[in-house]
C-alpha atoms as a PDB file:
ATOM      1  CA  UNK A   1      18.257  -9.826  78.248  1.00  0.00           C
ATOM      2  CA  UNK A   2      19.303 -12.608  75.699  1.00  0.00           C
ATOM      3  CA  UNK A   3      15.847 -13.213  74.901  1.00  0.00           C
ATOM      4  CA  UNK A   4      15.429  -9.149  73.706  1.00  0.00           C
ATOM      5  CA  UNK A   5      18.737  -9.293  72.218  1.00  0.00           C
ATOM      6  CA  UNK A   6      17.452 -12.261  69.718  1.00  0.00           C
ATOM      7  CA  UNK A   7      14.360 -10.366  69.528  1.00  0.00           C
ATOM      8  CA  UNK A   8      15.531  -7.589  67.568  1.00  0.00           C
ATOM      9  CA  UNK A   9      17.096  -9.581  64.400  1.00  0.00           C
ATOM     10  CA  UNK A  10      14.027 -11.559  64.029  1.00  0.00           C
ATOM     11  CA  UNK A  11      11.692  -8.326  63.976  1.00  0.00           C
ATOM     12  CA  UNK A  12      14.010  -6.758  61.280  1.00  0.00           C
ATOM     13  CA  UNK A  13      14.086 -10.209  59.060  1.00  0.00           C
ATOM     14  CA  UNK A  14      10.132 -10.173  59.119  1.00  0.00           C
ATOM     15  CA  UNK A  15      10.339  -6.709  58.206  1.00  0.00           C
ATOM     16  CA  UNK A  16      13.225  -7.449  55.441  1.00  0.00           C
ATOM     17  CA  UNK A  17      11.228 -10.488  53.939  1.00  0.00           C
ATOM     18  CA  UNK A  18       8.296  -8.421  53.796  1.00  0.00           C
ATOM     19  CA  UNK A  19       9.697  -6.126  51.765  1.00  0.00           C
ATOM     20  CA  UNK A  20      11.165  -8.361  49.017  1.00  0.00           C
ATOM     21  CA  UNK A  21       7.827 -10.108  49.050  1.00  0.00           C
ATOM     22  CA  UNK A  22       6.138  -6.716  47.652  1.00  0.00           C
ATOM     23  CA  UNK A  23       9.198  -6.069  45.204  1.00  0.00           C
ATOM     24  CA  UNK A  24       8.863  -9.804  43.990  1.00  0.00           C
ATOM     25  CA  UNK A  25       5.162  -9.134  43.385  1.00  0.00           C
ATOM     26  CA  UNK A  26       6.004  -5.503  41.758  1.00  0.00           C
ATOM     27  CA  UNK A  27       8.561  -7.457  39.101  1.00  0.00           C
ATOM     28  CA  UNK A  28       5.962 -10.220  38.612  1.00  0.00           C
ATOM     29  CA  UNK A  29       3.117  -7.441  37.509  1.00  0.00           C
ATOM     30  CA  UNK A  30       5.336  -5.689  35.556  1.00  0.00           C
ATOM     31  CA  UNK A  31       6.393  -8.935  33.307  1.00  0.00           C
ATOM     32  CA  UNK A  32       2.765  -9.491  32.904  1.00  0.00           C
ATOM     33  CA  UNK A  33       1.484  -5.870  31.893  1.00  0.00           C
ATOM     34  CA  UNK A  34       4.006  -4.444  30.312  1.00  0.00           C
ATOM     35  CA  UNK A  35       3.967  -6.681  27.292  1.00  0.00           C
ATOM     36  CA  UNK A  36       0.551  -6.036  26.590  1.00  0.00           C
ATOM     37  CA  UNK A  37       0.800  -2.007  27.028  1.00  0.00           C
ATOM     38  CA  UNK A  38       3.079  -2.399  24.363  1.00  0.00           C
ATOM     39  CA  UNK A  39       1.306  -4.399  21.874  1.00  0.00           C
ATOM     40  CA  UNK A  40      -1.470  -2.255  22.436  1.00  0.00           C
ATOM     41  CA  UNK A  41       0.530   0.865  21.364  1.00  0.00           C
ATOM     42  CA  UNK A  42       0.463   1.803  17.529  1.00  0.00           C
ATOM     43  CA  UNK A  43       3.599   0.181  15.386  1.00  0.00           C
ATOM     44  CA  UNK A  44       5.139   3.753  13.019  1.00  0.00           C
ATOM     45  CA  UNK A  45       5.559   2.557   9.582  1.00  0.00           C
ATOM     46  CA  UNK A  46       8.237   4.160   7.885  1.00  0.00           C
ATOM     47  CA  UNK A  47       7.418   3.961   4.191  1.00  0.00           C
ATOM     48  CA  UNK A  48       9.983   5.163   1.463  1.00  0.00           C
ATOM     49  CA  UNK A  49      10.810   5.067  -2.117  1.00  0.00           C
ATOM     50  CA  UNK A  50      14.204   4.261  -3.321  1.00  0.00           C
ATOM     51  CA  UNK A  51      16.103   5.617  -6.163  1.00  0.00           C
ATOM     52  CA  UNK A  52      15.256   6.135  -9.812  1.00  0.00           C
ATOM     53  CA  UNK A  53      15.890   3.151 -11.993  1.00  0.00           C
ATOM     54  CA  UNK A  54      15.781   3.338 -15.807  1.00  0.00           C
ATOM     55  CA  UNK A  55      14.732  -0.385 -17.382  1.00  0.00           C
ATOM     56  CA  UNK A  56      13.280  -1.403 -20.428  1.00  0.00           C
ATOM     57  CA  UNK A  57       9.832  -1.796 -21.185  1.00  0.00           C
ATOM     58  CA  UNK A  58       8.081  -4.245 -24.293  1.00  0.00           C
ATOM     59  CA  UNK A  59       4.635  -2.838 -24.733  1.00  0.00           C
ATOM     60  CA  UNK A  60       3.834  -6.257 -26.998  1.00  0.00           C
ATOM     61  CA  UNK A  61       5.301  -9.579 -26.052  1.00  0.00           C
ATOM     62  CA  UNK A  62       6.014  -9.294 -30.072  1.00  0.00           C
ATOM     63  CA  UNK A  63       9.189 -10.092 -31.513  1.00  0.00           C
ATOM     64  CA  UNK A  64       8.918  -6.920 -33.522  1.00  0.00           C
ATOM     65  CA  UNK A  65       8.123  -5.061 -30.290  1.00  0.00           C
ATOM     66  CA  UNK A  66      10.282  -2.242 -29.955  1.00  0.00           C
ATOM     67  CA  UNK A  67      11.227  -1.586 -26.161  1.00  0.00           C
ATOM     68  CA  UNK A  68      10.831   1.998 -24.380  1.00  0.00           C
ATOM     69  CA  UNK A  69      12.892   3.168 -21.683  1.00  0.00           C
ATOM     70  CA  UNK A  70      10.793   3.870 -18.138  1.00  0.00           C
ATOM     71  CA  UNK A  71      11.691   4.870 -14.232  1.00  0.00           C
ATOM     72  CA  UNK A  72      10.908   2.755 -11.540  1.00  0.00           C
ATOM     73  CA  UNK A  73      12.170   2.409  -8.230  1.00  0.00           C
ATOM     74  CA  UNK A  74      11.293   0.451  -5.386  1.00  0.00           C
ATOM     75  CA  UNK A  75       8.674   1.461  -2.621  1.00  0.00           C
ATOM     76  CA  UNK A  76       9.564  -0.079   0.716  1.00  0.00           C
ATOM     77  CA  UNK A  77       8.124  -0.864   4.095  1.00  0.00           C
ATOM     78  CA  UNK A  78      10.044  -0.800   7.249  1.00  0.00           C
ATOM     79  CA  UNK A  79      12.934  -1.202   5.492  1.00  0.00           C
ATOM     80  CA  UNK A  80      12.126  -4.242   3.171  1.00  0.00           C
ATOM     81  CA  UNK A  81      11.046  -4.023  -0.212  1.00  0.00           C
ATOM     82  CA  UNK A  82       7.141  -4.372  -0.931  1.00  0.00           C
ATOM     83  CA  UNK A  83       6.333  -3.467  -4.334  1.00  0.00           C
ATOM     84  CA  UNK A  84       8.307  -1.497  -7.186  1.00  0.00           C
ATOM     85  CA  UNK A  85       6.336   1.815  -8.593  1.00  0.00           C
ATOM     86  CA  UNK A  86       6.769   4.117 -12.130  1.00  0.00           C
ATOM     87  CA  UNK A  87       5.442   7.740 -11.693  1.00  0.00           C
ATOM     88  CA  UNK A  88       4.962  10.354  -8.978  1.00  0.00           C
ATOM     89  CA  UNK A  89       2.109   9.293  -6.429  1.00  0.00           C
ATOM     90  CA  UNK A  90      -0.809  10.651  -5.784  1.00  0.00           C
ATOM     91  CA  UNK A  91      -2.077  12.091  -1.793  1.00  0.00           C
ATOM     92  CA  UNK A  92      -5.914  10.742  -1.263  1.00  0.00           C
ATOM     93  CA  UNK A  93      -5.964  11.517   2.345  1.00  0.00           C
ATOM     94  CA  UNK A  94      -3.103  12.156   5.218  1.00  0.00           C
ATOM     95  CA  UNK A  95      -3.009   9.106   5.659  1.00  0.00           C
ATOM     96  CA  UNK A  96      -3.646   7.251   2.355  1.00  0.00           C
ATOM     97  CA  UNK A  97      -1.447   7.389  -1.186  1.00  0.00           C
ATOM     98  CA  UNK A  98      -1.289   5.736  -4.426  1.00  0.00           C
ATOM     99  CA  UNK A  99       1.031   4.631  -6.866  1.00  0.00           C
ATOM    100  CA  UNK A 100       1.029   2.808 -10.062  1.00  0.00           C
ATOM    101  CA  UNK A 101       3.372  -0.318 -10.007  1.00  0.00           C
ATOM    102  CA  UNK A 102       5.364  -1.979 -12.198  1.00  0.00           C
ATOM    103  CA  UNK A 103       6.765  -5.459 -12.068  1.00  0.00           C
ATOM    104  CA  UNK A 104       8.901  -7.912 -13.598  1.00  0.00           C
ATOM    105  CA  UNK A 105       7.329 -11.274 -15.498  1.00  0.00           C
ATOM    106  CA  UNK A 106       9.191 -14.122 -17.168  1.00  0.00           C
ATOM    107  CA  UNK A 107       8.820 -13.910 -20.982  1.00  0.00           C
ATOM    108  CA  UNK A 108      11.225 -17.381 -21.437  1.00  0.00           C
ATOM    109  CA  UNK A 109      10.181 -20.199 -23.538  1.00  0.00           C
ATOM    110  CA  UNK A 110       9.676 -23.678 -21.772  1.00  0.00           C
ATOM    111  CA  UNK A 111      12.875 -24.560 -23.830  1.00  0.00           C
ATOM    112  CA  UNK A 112      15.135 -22.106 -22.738  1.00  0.00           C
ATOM    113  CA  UNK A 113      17.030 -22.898 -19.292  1.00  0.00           C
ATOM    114  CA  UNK A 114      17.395 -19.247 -17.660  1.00  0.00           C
ATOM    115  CA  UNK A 115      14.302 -17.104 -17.114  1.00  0.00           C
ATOM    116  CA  UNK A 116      14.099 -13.791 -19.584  1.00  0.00           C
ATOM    117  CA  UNK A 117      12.864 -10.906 -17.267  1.00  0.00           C
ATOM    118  CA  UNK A 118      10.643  -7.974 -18.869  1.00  0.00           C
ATOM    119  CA  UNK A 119       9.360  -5.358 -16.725  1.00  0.00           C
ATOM    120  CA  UNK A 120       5.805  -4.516 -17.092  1.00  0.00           C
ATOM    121  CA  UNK A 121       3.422  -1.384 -16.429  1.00  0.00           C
ATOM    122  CA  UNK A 122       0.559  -2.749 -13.500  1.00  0.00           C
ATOM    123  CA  UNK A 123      -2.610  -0.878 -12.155  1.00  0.00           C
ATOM    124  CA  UNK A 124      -2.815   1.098  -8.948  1.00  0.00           C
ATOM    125  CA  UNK A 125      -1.977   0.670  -5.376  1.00  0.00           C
ATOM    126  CA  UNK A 126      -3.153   2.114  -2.353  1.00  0.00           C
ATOM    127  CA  UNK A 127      -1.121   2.415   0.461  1.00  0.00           C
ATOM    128  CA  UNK A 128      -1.947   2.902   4.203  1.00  0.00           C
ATOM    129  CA  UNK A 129       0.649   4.744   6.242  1.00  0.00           C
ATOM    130  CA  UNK A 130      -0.935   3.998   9.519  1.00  0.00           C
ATOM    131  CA  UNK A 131      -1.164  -0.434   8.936  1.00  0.00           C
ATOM    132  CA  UNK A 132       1.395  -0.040   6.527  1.00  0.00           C
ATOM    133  CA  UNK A 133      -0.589  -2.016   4.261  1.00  0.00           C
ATOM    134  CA  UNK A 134      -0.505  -2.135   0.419  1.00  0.00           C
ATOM    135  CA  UNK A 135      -3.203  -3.203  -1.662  1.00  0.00           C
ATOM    136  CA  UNK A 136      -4.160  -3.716  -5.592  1.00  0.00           C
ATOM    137  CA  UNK A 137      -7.498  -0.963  -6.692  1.00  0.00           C
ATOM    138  CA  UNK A 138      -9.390  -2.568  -8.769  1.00  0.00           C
ATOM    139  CA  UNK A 139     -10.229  -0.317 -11.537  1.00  0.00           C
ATOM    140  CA  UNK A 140     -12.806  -1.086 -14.048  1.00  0.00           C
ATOM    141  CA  UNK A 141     -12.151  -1.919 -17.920  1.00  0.00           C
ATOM    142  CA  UNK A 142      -8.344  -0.218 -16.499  1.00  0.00           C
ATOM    143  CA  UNK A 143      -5.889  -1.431 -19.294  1.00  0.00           C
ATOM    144  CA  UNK A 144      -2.301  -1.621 -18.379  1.00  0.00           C
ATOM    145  CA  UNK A 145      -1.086  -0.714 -21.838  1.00  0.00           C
ATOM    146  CA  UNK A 146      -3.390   2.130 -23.039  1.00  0.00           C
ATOM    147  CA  UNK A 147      -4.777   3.693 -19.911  1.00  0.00           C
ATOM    148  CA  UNK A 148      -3.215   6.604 -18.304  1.00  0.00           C
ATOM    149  CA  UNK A 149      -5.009   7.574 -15.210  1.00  0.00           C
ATOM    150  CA  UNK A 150      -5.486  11.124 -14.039  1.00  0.00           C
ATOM    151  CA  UNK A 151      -6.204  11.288 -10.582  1.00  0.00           C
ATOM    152  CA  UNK A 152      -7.976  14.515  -8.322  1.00  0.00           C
ATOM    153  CA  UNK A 153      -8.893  13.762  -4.680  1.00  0.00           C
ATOM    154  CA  UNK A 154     -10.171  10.256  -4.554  1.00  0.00           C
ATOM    155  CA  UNK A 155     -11.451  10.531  -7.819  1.00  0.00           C
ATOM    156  CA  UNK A 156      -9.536   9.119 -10.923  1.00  0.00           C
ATOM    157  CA  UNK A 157     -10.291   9.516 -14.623  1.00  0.00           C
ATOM    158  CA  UNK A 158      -9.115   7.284 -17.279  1.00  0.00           C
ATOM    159  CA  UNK A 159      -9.547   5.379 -20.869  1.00  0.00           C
ATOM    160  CA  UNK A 160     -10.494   2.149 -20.135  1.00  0.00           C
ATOM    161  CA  UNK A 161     -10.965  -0.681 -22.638  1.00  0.00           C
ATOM    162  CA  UNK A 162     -13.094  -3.335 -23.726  1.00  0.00           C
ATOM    163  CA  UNK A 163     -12.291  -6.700 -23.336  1.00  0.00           C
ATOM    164  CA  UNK A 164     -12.531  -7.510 -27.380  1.00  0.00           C
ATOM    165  CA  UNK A 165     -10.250  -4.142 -27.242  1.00  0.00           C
ATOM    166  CA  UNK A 166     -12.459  -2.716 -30.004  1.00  0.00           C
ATOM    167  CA  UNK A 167     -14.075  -0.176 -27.210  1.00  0.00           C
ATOM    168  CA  UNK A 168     -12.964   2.246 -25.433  1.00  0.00           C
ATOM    169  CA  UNK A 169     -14.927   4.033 -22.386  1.00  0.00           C
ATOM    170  CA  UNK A 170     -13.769   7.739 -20.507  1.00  0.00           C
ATOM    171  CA  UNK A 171     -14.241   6.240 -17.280  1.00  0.00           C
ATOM    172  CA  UNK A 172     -14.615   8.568 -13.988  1.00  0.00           C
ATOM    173  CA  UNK A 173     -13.797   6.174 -10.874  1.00  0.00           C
ATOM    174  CA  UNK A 174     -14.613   7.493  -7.254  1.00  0.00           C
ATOM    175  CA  UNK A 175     -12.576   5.219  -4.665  1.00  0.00           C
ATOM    176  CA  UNK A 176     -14.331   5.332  -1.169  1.00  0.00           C
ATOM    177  CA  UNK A 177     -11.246   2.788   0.912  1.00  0.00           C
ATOM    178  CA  UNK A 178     -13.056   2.573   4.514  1.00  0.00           C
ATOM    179  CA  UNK A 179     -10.136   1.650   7.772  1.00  0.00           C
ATOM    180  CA  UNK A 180     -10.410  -1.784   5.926  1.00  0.00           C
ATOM    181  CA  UNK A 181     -10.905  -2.911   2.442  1.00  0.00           C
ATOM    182  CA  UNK A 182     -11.368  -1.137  -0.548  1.00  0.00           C
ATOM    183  CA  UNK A 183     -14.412  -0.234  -2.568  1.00  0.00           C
ATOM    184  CA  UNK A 184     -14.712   1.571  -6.213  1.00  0.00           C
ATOM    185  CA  UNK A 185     -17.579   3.161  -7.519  1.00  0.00           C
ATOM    186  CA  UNK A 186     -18.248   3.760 -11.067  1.00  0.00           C
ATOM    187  CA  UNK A 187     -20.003   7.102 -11.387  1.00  0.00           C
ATOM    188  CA  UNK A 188     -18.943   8.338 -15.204  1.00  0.00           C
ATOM    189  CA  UNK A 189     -19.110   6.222 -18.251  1.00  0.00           C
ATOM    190  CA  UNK A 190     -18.910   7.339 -21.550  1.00  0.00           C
ATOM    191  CA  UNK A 191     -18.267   5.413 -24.921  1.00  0.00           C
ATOM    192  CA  UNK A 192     -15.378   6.750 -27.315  1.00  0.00           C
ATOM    193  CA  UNK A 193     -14.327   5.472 -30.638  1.00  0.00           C
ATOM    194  CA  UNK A 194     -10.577   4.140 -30.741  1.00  0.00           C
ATOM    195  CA  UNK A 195      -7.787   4.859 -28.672  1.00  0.00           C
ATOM    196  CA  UNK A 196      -6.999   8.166 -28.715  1.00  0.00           C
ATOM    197  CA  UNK A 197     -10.540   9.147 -26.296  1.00  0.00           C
ATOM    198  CA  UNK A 198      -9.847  11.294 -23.473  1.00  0.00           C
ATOM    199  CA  UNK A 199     -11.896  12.578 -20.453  1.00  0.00           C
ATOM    200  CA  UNK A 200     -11.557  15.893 -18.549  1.00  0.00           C
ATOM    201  CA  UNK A 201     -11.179  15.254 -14.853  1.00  0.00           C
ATOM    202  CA  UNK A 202     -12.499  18.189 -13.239  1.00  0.00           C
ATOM    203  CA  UNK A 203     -15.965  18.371 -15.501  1.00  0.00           C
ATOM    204  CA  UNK A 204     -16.644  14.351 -15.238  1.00  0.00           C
ATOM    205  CA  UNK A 205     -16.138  14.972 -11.091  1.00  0.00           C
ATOM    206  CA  UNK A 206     -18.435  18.082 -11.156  1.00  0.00           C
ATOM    207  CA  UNK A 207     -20.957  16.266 -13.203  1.00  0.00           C
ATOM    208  CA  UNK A 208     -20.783  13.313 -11.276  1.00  0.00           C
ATOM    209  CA  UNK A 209     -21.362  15.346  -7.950  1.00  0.00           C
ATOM    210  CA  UNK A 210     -23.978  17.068  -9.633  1.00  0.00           C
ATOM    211  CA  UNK A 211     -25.958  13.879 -10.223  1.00  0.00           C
ATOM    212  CA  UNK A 212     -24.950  12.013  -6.657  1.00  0.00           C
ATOM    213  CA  UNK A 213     -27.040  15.154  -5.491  1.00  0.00           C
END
């Protein structure tokens, strides 16, 4: 009778440690997996601009350069601060934009102690909403003064300049950005005396279509 009696407890203990055995096991394989389920899942980017900010802007580094007044405010990634932009952007795709930037440089002399901050007109970014990446286009013969770019689709249209600056060329720019990197195609090029050439969008991209057939 004793021996039955003792029995009993040790049958239920076997049965009790086999149990925590499968819920140890269960924890274990959920540290392990779960981490990498969740890398594997797709980070959301939240992208936003902030508000309008009116600075100063020196076309010439000149000391007879008379400053304009421009927008800008700051485009931001997750929360943090990537790159600041002037002007409206543009929709490529659902999932791609761009925006001109602008950005500050130091016009100080070596002599003086304190930097002297001028804000400055850039090129064009693209931006990813998916990787949340943002990076430069490189347009070509694009100058940062002078050039105003019109943009339709993924095509953009624009007075770009020589390097001697005696030049200028209406300039039709196709940008074809894969999932990763970017690449820019040329396919309208015409030369234009002085700086006051322009280039209608919509006939350089039908004419450019027409000869890519």
């Amino acid at each position: 009778m004793t021996e039955s009696l003792l029995l009993v407890p040790i049958a239920a203990y076997s049965r009790l440690m086999r149990v925590l055995g499968v819920c140890k096991l269960s924890v274990l394989l959920c540290v392990v997996l779960l981490p990498q389920f969740a890398t594997g899942a797709p980070k959301i980017h939240v992208i936003t601009f902030g508000k309008w900010t009116s600075v100063l802007w020196f076309r010439d580094s000149g000391a007879d350069s008379k400053p304009q007044m421009i927008k800008i405010r700051a485009l931001s990634i997750d929360g943090r601060v990537k790159e600041y932009a002037i002007g409206a952007p543009h929709e490529v795709t659902e999932r791609l934009f761009v925006v001109r930037r602008a950005f500050r440089v130091n016009d100080s002399l070596p002599e003086e102690p304190a930097p002297h901050w001028q804000w400055q007109r850039g090129g064009w970014l693209l931006i990813d909403r998916i990787t949340g990446r943002v990076s430069p286009i490189n347009l070509p013969e694009f100058d940062v003064y002078y050039s105003a770019a019109s943009w339709y689709r993924d095509y953009v249209a624009y007075c770009g300049v020589a390097e001697d600056g005696k030049k200028t060329f209406a300039i039709v720019a196709q940008n074809q950005p894969p999932q990763s990197g970017i690449k820019n195609a040329a396919v309208e090029r015409r030369h234009r005396r002085g700086h006051s050439a322009r280039l209608s969008l919509s006939g350089a991209v039908v004419a450019a279509k027409s000869g890519a057939g």
